[in-house]
N, C-alpha and C. Protein backbone atom coordinates (compact mmCIF):
# COMPACT_ATOMS: atom_id res chain seq x y z
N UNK A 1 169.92 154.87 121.38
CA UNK A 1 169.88 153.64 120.70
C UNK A 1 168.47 153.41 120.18
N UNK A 2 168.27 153.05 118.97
CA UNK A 2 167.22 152.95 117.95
C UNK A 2 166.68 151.24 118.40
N UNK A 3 165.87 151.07 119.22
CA UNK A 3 165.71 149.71 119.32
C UNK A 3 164.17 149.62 118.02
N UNK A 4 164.06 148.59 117.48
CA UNK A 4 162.96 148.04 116.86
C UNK A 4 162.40 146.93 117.29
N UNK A 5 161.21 147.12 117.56
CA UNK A 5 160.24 145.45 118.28
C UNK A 5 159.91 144.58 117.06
N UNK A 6 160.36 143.87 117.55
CA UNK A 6 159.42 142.78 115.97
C UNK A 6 158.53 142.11 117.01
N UNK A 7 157.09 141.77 116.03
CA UNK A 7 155.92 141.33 116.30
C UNK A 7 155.99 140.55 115.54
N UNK A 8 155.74 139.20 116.06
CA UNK A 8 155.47 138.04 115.52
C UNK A 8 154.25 137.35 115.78
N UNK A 9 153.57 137.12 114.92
CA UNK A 9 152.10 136.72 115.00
C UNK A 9 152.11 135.09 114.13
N UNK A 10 151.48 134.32 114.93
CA UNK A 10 151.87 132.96 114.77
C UNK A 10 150.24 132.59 114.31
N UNK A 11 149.62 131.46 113.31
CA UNK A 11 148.36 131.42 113.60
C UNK A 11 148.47 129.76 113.17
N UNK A 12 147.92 129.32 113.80
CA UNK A 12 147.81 127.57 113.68
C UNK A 12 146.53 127.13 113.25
N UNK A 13 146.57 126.38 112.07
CA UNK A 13 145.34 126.18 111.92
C UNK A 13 145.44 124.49 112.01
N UNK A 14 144.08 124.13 112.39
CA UNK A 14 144.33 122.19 112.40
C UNK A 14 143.19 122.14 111.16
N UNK A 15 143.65 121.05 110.46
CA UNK A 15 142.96 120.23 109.61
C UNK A 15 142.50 119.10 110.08
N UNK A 16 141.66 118.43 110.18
CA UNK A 16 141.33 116.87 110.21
C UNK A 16 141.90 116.02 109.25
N UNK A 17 142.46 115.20 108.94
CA UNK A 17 142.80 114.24 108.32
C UNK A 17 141.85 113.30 108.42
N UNK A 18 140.77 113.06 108.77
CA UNK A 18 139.81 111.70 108.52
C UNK A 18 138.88 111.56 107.22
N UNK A 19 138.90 110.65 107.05
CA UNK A 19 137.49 110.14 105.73
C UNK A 19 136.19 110.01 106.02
N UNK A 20 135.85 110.53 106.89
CA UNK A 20 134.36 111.50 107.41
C UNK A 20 134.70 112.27 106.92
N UNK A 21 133.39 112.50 106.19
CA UNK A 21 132.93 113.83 105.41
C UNK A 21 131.84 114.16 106.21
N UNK A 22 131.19 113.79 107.36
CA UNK A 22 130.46 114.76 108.36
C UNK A 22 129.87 113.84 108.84
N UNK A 23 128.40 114.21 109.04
CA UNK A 23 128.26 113.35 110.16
C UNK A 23 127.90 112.03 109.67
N UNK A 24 127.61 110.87 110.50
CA UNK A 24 127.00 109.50 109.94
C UNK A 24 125.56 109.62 109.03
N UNK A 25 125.82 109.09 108.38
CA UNK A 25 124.76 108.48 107.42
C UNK A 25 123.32 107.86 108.30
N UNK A 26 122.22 108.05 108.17
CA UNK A 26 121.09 107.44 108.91
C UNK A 26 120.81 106.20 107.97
N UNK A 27 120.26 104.76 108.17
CA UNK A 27 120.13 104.41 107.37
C UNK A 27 119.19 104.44 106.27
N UNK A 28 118.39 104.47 104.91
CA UNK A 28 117.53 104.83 104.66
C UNK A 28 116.18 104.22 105.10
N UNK A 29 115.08 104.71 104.70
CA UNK A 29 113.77 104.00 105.16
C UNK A 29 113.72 103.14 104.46
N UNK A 30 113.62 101.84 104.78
CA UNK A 30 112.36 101.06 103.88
C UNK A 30 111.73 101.12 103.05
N UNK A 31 112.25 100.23 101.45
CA UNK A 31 111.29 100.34 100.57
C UNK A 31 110.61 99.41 100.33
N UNK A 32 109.34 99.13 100.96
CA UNK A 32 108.65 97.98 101.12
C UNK A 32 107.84 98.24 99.74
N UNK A 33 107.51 96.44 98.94
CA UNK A 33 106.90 96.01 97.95
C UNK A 33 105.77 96.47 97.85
N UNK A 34 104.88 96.69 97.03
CA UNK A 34 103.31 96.50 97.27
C UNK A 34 103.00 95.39 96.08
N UNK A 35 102.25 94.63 96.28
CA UNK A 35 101.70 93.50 95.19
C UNK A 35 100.46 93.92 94.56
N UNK A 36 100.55 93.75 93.01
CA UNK A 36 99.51 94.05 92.81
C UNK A 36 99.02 93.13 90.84
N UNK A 37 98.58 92.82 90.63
CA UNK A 37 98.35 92.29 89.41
C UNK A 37 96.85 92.57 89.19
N UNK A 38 96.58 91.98 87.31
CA UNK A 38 95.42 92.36 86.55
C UNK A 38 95.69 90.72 85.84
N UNK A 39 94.18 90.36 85.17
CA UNK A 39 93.91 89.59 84.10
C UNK A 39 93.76 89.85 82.74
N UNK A 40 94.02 89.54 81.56
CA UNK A 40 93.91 89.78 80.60
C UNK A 40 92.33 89.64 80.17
N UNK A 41 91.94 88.32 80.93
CA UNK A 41 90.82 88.36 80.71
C UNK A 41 89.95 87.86 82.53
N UNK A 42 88.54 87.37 82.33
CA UNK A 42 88.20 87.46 83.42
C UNK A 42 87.67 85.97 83.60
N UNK A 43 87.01 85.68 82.61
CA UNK A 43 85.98 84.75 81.83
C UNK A 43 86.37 84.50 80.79
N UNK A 44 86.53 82.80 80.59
CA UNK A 44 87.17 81.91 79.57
C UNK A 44 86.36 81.06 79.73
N UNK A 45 86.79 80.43 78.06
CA UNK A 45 85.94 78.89 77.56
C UNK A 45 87.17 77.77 78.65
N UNK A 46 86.59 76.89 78.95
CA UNK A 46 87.39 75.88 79.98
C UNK A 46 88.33 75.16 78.57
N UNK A 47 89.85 75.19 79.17
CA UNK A 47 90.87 74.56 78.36
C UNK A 47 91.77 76.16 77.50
N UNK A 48 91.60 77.53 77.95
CA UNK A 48 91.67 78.59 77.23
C UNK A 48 92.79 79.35 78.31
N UNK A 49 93.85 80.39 77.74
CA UNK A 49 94.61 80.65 78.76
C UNK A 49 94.23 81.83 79.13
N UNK A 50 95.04 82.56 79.92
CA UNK A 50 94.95 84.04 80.68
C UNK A 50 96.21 84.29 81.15
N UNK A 51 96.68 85.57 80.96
CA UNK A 51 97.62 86.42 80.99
C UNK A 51 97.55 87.14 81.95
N UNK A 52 98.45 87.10 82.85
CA UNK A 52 98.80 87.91 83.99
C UNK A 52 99.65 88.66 84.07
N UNK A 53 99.40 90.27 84.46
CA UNK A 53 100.60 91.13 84.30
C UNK A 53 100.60 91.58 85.99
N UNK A 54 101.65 91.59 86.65
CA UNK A 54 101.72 92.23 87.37
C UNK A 54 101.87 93.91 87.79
N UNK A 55 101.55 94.29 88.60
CA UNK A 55 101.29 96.16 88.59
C UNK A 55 101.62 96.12 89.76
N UNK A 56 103.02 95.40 90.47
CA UNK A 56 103.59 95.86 91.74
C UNK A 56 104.42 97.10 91.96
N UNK A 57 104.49 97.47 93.17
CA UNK A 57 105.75 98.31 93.32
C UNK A 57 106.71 98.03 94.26
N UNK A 58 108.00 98.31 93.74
CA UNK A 58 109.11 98.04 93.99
C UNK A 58 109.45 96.32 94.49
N UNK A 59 109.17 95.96 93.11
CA UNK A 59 109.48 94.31 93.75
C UNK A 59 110.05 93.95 92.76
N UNK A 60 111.01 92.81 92.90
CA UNK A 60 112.40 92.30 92.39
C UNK A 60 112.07 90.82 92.40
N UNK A 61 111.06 90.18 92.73
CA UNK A 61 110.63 88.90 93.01
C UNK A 61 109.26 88.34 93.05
N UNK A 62 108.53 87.31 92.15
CA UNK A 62 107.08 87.15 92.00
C UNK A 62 106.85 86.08 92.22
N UNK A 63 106.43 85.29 93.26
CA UNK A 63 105.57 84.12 93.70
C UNK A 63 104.58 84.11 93.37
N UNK A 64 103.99 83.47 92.55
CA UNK A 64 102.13 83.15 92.21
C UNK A 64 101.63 82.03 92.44
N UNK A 65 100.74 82.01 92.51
CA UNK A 65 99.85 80.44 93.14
C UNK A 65 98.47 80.91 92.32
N UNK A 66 98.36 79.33 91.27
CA UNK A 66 96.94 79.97 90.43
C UNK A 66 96.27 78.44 90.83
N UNK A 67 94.83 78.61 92.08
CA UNK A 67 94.08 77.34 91.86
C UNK A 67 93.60 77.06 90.76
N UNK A 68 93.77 75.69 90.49
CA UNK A 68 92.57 75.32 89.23
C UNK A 68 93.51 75.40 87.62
N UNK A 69 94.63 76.14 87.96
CA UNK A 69 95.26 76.60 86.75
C UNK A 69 96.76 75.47 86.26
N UNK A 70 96.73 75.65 85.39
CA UNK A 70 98.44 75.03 84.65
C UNK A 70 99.03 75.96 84.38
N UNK A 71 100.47 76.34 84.68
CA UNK A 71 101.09 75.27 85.76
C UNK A 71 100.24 76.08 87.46
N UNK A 72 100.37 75.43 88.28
CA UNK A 72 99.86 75.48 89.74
C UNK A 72 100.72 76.72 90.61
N UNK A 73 101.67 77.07 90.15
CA UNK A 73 102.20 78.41 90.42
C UNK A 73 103.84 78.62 89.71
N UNK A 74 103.95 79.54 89.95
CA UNK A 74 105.20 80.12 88.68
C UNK A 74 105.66 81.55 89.74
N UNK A 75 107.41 82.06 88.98
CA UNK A 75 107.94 82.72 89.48
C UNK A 75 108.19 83.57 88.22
N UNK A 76 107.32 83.96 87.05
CA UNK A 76 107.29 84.29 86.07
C UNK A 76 106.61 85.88 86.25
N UNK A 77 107.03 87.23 85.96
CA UNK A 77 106.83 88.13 86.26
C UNK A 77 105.29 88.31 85.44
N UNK A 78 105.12 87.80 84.35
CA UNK A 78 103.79 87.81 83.78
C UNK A 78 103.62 86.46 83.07
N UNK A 79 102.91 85.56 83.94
CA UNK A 79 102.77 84.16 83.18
C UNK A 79 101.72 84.11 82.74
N UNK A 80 101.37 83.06 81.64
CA UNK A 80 100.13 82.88 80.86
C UNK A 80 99.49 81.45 81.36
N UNK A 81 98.80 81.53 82.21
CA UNK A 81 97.82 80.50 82.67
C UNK A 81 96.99 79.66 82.23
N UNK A 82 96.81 78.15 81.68
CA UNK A 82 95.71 77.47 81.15
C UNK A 82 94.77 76.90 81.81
N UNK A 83 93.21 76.89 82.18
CA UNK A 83 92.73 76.53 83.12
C UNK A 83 91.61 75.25 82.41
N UNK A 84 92.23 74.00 83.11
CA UNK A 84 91.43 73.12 82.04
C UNK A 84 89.12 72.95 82.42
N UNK A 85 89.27 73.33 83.83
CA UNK A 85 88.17 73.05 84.14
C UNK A 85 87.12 74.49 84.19
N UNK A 86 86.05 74.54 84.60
CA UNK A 86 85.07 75.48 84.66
C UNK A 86 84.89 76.03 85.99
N UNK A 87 84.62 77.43 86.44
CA UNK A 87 84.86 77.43 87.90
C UNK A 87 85.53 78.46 88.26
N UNK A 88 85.54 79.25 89.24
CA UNK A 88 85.53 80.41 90.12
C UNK A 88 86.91 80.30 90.73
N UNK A 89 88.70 80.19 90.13
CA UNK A 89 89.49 80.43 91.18
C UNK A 89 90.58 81.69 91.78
N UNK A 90 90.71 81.07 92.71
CA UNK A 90 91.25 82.15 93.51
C UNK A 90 93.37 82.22 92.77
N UNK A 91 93.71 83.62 92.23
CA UNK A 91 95.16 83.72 92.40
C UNK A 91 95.36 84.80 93.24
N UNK A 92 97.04 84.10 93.78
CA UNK A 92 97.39 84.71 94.58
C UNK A 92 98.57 85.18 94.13
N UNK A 93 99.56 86.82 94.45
CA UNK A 93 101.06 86.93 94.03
C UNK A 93 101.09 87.51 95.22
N UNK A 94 102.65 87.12 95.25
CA UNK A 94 103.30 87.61 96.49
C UNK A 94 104.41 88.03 95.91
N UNK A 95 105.26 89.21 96.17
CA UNK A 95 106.30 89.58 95.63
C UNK A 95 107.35 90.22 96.56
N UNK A 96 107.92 90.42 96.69
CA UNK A 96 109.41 90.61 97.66
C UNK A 96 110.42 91.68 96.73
N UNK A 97 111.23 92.24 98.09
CA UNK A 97 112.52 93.13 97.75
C UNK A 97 113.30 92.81 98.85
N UNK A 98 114.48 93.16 98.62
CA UNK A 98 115.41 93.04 100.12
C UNK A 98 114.52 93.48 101.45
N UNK A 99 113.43 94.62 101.35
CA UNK A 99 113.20 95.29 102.19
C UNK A 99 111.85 94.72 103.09
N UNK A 100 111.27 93.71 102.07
CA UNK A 100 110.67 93.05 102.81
C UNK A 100 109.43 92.22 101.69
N UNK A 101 108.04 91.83 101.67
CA UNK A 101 107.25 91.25 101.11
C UNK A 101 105.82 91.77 101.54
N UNK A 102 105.04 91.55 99.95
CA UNK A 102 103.74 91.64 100.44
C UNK A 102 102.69 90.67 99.57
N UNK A 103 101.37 90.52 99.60
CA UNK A 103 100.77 89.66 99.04
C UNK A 103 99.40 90.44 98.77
N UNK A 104 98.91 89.78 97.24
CA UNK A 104 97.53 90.46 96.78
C UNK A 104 97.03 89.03 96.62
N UNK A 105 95.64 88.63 96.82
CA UNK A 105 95.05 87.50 96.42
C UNK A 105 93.85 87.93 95.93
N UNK A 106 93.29 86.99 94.53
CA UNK A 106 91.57 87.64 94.24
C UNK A 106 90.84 86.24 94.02
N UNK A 107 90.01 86.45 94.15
CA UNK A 107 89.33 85.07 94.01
C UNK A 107 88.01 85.55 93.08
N UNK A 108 88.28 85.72 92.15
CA UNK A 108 87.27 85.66 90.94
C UNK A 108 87.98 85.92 89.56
C-alpha cells in the first residue's frame, strides 16, 4: 500500500490593528520669545515722532510702555511715538508666544 504524508505547514501572522504609528510623541521644546526692538531715530526736536520697529523672535504679541511719549504704551507691532517734552526716556517691549514671554527695556 502506497501511503502519502501530507505536510501541512500553517504560518500565523498578527497584525496590530491600532492607530499608533509607534511610539509616543515627546512633547516639543519650548519656543520661548526673545524681545528685541530699534529707533528710527535717537534724538528729536521736542513735539517730533519716532518709529519703533521691533526685531523679536518668535513672538505673536507686543506690549510697549514709552515714558514721556504719546500714546503712553501701545500693542502695535511698530508704533510711531510723539514725545512732547525734552529729556532722556526709558521704552520698554515685552512680547509673548504661547510658550512663554520676555522683556527688552532701554533707557536712552
Amino acid at each position: 500500500m502506497n501511503k502519502t504524508l501530507l505536510l501541512v505547514v500553517s504560518q500565523i501572522v498578527l497584525i496590530s490593528c491600532s492607530s499608533d504609528d509607534g511610539p509616543a510623541e515627546q512633547p516639543a521644546d519650548p519656543i520661548l520669545p526673545v524681545a528685541g526692538f530699534s529707533a528710527s531715530e535717537t534724538a528729536i526736536e521736542t513735539g517730533a515722532s519716532i518709529t519703533f520697529s521691533e526685531d523679536s523672535e518668535n513672538a505673536t504679541s507686543y506690549s510697549w510702555a514709552f515714558e514721556g511719549g504719546e500714546p503712553v504704551t501701545g500693542t502695535d507691532k511698530n508704533p510711531e511715538i510723539t514725545y512732547g517734552a525734552s529729556g532722556t526716556f526709558q521704552v520698554s517691549l515685552k512680547v509673548s508666544n504661547t510658550d512663554g514671554e520676555d522683556t527688552e527695556t532701554k533707557a536712552d
